[in-house]
Protein backbone atom coordinates (compact mmCIF):
# COMPACT_ATOMS: atom_id res chain seq x y z
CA UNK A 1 0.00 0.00 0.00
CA UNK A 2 1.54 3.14 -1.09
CA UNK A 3 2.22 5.82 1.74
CA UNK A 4 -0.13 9.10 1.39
CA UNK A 5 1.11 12.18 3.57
CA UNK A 6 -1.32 13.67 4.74
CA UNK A 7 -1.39 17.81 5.27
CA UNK A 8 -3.16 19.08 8.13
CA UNK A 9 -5.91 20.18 6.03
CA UNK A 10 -6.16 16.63 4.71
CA UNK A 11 -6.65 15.09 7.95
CA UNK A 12 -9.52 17.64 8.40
CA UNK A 13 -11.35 16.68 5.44
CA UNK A 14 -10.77 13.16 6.44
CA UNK A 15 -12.41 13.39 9.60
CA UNK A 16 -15.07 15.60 8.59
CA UNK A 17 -16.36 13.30 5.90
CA UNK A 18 -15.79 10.06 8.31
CA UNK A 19 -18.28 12.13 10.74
CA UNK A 20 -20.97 13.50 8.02
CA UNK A 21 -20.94 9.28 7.06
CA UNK A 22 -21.88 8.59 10.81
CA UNK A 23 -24.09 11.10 11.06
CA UNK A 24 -26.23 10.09 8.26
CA UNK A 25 -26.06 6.57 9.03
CA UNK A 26 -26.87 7.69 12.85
CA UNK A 27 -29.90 10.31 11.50
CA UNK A 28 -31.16 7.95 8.81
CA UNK A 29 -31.44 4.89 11.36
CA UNK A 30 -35.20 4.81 11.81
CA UNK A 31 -36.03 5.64 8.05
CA UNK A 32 -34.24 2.73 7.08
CA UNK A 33 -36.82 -0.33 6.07
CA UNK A 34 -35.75 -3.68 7.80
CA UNK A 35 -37.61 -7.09 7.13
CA UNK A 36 -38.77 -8.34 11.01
CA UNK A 37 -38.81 -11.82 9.89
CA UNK A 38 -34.80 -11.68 10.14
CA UNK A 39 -34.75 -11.09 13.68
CA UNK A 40 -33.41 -8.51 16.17
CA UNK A 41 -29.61 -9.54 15.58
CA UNK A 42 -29.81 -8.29 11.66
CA UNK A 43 -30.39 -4.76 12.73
CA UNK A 44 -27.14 -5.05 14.72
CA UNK A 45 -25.40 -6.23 12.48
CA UNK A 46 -26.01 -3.97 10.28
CA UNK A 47 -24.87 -1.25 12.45
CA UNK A 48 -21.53 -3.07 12.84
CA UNK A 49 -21.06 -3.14 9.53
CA UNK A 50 -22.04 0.54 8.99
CA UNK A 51 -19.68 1.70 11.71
CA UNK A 52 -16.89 -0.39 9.80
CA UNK A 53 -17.75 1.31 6.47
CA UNK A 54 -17.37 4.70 8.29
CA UNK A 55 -13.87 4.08 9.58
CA UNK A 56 -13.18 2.64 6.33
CA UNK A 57 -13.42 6.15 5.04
CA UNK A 58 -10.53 7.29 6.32
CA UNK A 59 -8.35 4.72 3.84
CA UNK A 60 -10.56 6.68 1.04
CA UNK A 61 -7.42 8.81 0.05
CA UNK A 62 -5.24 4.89 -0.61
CA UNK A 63 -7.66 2.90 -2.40
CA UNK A 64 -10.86 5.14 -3.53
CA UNK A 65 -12.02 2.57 -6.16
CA UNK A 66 -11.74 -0.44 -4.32
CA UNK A 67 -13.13 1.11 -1.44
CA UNK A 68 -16.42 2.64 -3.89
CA UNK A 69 -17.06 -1.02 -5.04
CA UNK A 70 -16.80 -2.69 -1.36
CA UNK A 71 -18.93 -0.33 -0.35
CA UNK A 72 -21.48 -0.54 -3.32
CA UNK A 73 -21.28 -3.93 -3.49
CA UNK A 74 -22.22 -4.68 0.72
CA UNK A 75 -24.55 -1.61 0.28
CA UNK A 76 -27.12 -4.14 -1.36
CA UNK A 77 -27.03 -6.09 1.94
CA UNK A 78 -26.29 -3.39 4.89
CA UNK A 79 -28.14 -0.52 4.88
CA UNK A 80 -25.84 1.59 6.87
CA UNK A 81 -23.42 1.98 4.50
CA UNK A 82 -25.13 4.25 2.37
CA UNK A 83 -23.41 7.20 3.81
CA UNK A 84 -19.81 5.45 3.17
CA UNK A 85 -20.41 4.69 -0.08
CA UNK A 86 -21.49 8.70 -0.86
CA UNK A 87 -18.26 9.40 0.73
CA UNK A 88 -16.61 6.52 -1.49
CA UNK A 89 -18.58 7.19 -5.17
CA UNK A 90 -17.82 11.55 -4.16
CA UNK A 91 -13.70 10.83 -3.67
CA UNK A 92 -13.48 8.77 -6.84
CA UNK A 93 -15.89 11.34 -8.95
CA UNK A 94 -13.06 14.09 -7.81
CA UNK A 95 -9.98 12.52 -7.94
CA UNK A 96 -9.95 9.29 -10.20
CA UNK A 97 -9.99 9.33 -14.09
CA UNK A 98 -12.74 9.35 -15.92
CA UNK A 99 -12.86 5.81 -17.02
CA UNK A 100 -12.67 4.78 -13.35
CA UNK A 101 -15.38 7.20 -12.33
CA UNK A 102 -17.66 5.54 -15.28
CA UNK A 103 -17.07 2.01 -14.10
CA UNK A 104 -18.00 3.21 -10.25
CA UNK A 105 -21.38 5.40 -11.28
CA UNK A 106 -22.15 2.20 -13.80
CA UNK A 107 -21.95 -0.39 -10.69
CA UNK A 108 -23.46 1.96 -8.43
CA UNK A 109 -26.75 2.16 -11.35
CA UNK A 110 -26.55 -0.79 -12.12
CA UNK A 111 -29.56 -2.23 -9.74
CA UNK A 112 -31.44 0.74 -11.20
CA UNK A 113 -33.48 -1.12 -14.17
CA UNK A 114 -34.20 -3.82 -11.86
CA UNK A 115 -35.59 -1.51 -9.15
CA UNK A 116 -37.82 0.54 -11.74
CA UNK A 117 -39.25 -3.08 -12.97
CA UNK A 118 -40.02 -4.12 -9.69
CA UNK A 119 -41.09 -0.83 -8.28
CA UNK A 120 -45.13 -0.85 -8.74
CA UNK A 121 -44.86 -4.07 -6.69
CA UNK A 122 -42.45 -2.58 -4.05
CA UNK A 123 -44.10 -1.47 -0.30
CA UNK A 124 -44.11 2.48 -0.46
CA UNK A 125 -41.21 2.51 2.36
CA UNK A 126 -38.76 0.47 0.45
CA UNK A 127 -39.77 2.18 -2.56
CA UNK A 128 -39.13 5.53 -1.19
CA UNK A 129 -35.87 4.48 0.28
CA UNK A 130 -34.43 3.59 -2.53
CA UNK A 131 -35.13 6.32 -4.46
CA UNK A 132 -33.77 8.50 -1.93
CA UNK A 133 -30.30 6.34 -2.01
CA UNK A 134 -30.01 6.54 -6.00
CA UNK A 135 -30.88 10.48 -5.79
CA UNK A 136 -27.62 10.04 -2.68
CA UNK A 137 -25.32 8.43 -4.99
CA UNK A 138 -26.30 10.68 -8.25
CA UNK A 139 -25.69 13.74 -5.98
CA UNK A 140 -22.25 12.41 -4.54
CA UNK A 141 -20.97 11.57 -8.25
CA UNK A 142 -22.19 15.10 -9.76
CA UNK A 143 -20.24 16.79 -6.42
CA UNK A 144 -16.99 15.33 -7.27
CA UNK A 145 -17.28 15.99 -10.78
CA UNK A 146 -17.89 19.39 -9.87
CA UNK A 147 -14.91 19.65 -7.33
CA UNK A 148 -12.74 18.17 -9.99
CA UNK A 149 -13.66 20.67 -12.35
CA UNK A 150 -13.41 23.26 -10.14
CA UNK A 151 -9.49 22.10 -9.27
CA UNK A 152 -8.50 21.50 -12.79
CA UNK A 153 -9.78 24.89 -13.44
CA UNK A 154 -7.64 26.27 -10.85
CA UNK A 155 -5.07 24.92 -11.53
CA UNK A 156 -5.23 25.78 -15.37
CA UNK A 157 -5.67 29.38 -13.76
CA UNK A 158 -2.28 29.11 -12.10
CA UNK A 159 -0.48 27.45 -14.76
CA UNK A 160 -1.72 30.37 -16.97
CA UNK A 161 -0.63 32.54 -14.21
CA UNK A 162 2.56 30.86 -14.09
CA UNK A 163 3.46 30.77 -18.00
CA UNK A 164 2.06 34.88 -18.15
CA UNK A 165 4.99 35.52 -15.18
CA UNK A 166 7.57 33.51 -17.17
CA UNK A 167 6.68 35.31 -20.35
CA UNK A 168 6.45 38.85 -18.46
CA UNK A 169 9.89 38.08 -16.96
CA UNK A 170 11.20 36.60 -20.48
CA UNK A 171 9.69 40.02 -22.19
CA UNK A 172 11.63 41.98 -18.72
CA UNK A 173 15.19 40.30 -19.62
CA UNK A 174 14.85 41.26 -23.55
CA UNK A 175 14.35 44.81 -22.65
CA UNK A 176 17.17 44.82 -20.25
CA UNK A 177 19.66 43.11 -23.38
CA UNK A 178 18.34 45.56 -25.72
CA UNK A 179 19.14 48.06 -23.28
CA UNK A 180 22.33 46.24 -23.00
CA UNK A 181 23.19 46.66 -26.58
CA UNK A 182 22.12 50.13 -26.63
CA UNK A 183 24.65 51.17 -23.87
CA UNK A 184 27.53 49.27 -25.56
CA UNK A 185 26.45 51.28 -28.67
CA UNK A 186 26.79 54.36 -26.90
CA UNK A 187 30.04 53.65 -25.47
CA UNK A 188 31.77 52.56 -28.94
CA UNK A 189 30.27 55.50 -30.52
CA UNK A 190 30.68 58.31 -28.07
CA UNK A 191 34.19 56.58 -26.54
CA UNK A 192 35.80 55.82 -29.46
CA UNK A 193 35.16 59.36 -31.55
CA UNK A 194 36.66 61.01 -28.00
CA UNK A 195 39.70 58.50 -27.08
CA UNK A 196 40.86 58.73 -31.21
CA UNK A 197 40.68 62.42 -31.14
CA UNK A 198 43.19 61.95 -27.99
CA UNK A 199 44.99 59.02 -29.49
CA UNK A 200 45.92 61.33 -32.51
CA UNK A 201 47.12 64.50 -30.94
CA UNK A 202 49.01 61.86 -28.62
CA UNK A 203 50.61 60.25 -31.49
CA UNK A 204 51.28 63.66 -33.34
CA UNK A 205 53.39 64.67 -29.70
CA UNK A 206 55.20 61.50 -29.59
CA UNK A 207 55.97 61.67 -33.28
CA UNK A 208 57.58 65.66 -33.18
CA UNK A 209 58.44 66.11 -29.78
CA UNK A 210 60.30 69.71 -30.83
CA UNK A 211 57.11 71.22 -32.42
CA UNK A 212 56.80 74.76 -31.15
CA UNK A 213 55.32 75.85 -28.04
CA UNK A 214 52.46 76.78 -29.68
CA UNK A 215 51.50 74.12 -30.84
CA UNK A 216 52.26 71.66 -27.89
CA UNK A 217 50.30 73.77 -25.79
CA UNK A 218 47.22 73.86 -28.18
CA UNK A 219 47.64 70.04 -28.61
CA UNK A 220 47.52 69.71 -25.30
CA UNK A 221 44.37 71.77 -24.50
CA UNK A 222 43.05 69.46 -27.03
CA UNK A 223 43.49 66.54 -25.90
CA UNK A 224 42.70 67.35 -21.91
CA UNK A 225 39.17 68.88 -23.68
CA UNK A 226 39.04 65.30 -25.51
CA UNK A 227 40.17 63.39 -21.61
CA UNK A 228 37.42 65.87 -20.11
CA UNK A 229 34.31 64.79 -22.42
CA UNK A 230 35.01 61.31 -22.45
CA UNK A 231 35.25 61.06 -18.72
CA UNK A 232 31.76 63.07 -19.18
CA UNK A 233 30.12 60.33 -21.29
CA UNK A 234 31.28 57.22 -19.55
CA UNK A 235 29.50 58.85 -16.79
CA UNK A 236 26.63 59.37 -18.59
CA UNK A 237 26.82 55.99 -19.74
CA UNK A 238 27.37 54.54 -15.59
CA UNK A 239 24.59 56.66 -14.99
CA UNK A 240 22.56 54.84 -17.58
CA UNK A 241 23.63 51.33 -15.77
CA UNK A 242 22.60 52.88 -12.16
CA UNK A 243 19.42 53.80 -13.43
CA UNK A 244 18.37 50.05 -13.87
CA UNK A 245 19.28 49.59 -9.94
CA UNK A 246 17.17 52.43 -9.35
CA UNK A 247 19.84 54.88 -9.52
CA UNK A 248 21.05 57.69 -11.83
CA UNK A 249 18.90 59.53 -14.59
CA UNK A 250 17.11 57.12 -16.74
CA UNK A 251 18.21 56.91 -20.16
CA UNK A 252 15.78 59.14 -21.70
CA UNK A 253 16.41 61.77 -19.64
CA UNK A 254 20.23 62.27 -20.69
CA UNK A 255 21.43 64.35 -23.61
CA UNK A 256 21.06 63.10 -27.07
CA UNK A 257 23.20 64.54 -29.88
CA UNK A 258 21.01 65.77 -32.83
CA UNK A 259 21.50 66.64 -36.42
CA UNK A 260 22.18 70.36 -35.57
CA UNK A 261 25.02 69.32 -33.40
CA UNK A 262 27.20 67.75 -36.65
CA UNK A 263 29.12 70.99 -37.40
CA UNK A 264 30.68 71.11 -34.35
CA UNK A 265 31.48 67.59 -34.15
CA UNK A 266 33.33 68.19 -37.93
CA UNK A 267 35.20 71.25 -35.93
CA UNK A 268 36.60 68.80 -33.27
CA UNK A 269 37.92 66.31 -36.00
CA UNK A 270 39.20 69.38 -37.63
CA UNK A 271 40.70 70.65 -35.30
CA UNK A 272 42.39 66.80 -35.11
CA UNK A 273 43.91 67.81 -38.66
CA UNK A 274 41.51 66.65 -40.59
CA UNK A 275 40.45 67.62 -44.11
CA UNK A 276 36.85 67.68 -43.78
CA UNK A 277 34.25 68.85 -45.98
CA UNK A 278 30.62 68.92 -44.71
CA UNK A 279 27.61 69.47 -46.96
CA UNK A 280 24.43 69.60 -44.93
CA UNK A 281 22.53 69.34 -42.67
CA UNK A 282 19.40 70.24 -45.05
CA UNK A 283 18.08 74.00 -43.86
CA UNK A 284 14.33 74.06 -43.18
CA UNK A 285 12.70 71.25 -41.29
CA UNK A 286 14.28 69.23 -38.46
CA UNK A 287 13.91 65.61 -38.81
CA UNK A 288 12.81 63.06 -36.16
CA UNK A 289 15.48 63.27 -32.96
CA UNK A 290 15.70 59.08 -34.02
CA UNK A 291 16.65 60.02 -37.10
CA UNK A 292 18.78 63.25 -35.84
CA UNK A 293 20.87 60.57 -33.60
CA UNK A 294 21.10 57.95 -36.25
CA UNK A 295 22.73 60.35 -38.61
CA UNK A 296 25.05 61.89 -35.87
CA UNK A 297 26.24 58.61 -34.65
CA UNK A 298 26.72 57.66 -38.35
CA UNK A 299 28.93 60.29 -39.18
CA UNK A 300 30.56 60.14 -35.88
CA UNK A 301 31.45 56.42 -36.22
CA UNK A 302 32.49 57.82 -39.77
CA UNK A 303 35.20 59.99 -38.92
CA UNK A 304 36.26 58.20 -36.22
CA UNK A 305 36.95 54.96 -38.43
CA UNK A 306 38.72 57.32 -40.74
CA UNK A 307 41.24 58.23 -38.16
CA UNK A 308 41.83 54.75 -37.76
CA UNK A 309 42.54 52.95 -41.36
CA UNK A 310 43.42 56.02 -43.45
CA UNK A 311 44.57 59.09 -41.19
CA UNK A 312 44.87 62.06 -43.20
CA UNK A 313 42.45 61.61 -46.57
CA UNK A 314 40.33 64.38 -47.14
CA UNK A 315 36.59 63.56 -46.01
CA UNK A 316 33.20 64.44 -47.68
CA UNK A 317 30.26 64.25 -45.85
CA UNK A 318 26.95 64.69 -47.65
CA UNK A 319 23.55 65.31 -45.84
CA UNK A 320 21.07 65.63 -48.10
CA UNK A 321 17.15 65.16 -48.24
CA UNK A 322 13.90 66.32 -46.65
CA UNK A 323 10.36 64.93 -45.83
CA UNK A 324 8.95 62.71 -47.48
CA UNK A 325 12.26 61.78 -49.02
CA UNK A 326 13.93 60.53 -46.19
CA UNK A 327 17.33 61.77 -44.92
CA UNK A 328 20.41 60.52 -46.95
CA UNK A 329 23.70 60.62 -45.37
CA UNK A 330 26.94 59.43 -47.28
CA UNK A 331 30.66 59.83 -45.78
CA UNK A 332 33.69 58.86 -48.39
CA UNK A 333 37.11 58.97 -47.85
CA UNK A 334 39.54 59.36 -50.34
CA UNK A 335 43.11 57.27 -49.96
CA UNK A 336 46.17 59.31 -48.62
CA UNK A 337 48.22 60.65 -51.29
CA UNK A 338 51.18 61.08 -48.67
CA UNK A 339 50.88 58.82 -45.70
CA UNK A 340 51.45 60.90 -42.52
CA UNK A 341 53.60 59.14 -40.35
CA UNK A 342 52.66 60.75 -37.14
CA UNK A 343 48.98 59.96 -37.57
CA UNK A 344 49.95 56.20 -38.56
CA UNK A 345 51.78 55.84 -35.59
CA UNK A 346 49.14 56.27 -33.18
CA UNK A 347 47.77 53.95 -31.33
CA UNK A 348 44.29 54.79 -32.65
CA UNK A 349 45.58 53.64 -36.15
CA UNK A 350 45.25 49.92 -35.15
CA UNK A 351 42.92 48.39 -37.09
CA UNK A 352 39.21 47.76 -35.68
CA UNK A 353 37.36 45.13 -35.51
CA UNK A 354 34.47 45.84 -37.58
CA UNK A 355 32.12 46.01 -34.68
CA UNK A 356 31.42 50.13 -35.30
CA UNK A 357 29.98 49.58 -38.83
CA UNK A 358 27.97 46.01 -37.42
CA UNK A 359 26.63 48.42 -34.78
CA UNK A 360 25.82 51.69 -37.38
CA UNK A 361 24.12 48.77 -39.58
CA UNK A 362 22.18 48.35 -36.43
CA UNK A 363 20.92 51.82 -35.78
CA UNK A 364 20.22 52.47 -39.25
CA UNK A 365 18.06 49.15 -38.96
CA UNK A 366 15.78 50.16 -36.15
CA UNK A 367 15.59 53.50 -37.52
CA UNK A 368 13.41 52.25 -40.37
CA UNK A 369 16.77 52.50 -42.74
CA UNK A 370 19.46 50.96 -43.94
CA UNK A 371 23.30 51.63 -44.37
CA UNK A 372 26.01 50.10 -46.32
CA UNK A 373 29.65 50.48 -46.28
CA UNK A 374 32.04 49.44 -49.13
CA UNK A 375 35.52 50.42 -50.66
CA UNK A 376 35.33 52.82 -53.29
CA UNK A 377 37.51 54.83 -55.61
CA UNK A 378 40.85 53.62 -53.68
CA UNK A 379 38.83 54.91 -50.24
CA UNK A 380 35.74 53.80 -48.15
CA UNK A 381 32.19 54.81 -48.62
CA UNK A 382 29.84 54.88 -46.19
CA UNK A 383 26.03 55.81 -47.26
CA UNK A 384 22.45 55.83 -45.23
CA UNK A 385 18.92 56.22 -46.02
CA UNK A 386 17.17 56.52 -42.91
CA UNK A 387 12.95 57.55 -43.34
CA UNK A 388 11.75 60.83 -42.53
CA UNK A 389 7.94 61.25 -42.72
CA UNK A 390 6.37 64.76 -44.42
């Protein structure tokens, strides 16, 4: 016999239902019919038996279809045990499969055609009693159906409940990797312009350490400006990371860079020693501040690779566009005629590894546009369509 453990609550039901089937055996002992002609020891008997079908109850929870057929079956001889066998035919109905349930309710009605043949000859009493004990049994089935209904439904509640958590928690951790991804765009984009305007003027230093005074001293300013506002955005970026702790302004709240902002970021790689020619921003209407960003970050990540793989080629950058037509941005590079070995000796001259266009791709690509970047004319060529709506 396999163990059961039992909860508290368990045991509760277990003894409530052992006394509701001695109650009703105890309540229903003088409505119950017995034939005189088998003497005073039947009726006691009978009792006995009852009283052993009510303790049998609590074993309801081990063996609830054996115990519904022993109980049906000496129901058709003791009388007492109709309140058992409710308890027996209601614990099956709730718990058992439905096949075993069928089987149970079809033993339990299966004196039923013989009773309604027999039933204009039956004495009103016995009549009446029997009716009352197939409306018991009917009404002890239909309960446990109900009360397994009424658990699967809960639990189908709670697994929904369950699966709608997982799925809220599943939708939580994409946000925070997109948010993720967003940062680590932000910090190659914003970092990397910054550190290879440093990493150049460094370079140019360690390259001519006799320049002029002059021009040390204005290198210099340079690149402590350059130290300054990268120090400034990797804060604003570890503010960004704070603010998912509950700390630091939330992402939204920081300063964007927009499409007016692009001349002066072509003055600070000018003022690198680049050749730079800028055409653009279109005068008139300002675009979306998505599309703004996109095309800053674009040409930032622009210039920047620029520094990197061919330091001092003259630069075009073309903005062109308007509503309607969407916002077309192309940066091209020509090759160095003359190499400059100050610039190539930098440490910013290292090649990348491709991550800044894979990224740019990216931002053109949930901007509703699309970017590609291929060698061209000797140079690189860099060219965006990103949608801007009249």
């Amino acid at each position: 016999m396999r163990r059961i453990h039992r909860t508290r609550r368990d045991w509760a039901a277990d003894l409530g239902l052992f006394l509701f089937a001695a109650c009703f055996a105890a309540v229903s002992a003088q409505s119950i019919p017995v034939d005189e002609s088998l003497g005073p020891g039947w009726r006691a008997a009978d009792q006995v038996v009852g009283g052993l079908g009510c303790a049998a109850v609590l074993l309801r929870r081990r063996r609830p279809v054996q115990l519904a057929v022993a109980l049906l079956l000496a129901g058709g001889f003791a009388h007492y045990l109709t309140g058992p066998a409710m308890v027996a035919v209601f614990t099956v109905a709730a718990t058992r499969p439905w096949k075993a349930t069928a089987w149970v309710a079809a033993l339990a009605f299966g004196p039923l055609p013989l009773f309604l043949w027999r039933l204009p000859d039956m004495p009103g009493d016995r009549a009446g009693s029997a009716v009352t004990y197939f409306a018991l049994i009917a009404g002890s089935i239909g309960w446990g159906l109900f009360r397994r209904s009424r658990r699967q439904l809960i639990a189908s509640l709670r697994e929904r409940a369950e699966l709608a958590e997982a799925d809220a928690e599943s939708r939580a951790e994409r946000a925070r990797m997109e948010a993720r991804e967003e940062i680590a765009r932000e910090m190659h984009d914003v970092l990397g312009h910054r550190l290879s305007l440093l990493s150049v003027h460094a370079g140019a230093l360690e390259f001519n350490p006799g320049a002029p005074r002059a021009e040390i001293e204005r290198a210099a300013a340079v690149m402590r400006e350059s130290a300054h506002l990268a120090l400034h955005d990797l804060r604003e970026v570890i503010g960004v990371l704070r603010a998912g702790a509950g700390e630091g302004p939330a992402q939204d709240e920081r300063p964007q860079p927009e499409l007016a902002d692009l001349p002066r970021l072509v003055a600070e790689a000018r003022a690198a020693g680049g050749r730079i020619a800028l055409a653009g921003p279109p005068e008139g209407d300002t675009p979306p501040a998505l599309v703004g960003r996109t095309a800053y970050r674009i040409v930032q990540e622009a210039l920047t690779n620029v520094r990197k793989h061919a330091p001092g080629a003259d630069v075009d950058v073309r903005l062109t566009g308007g509503p309607g037509d969407g916002l077309t941005v192309e940066v091209r590079n020509a090759r160095p005629s003359v190499p400059d070995p100050a610039r190539a000796a930098a440490p910013g001259a290292a090649g990348g590894s491709g991550q800044g266009l894979i990224g740019l791709a990216e931002r053109a690509r949930l901007a509703g546009g699309e970017l590609t970047a291929l060698p061209a004319d000797g140079g690189f060529r860099v060219h965006a369509w990103l949608p801007w709506q009249s």
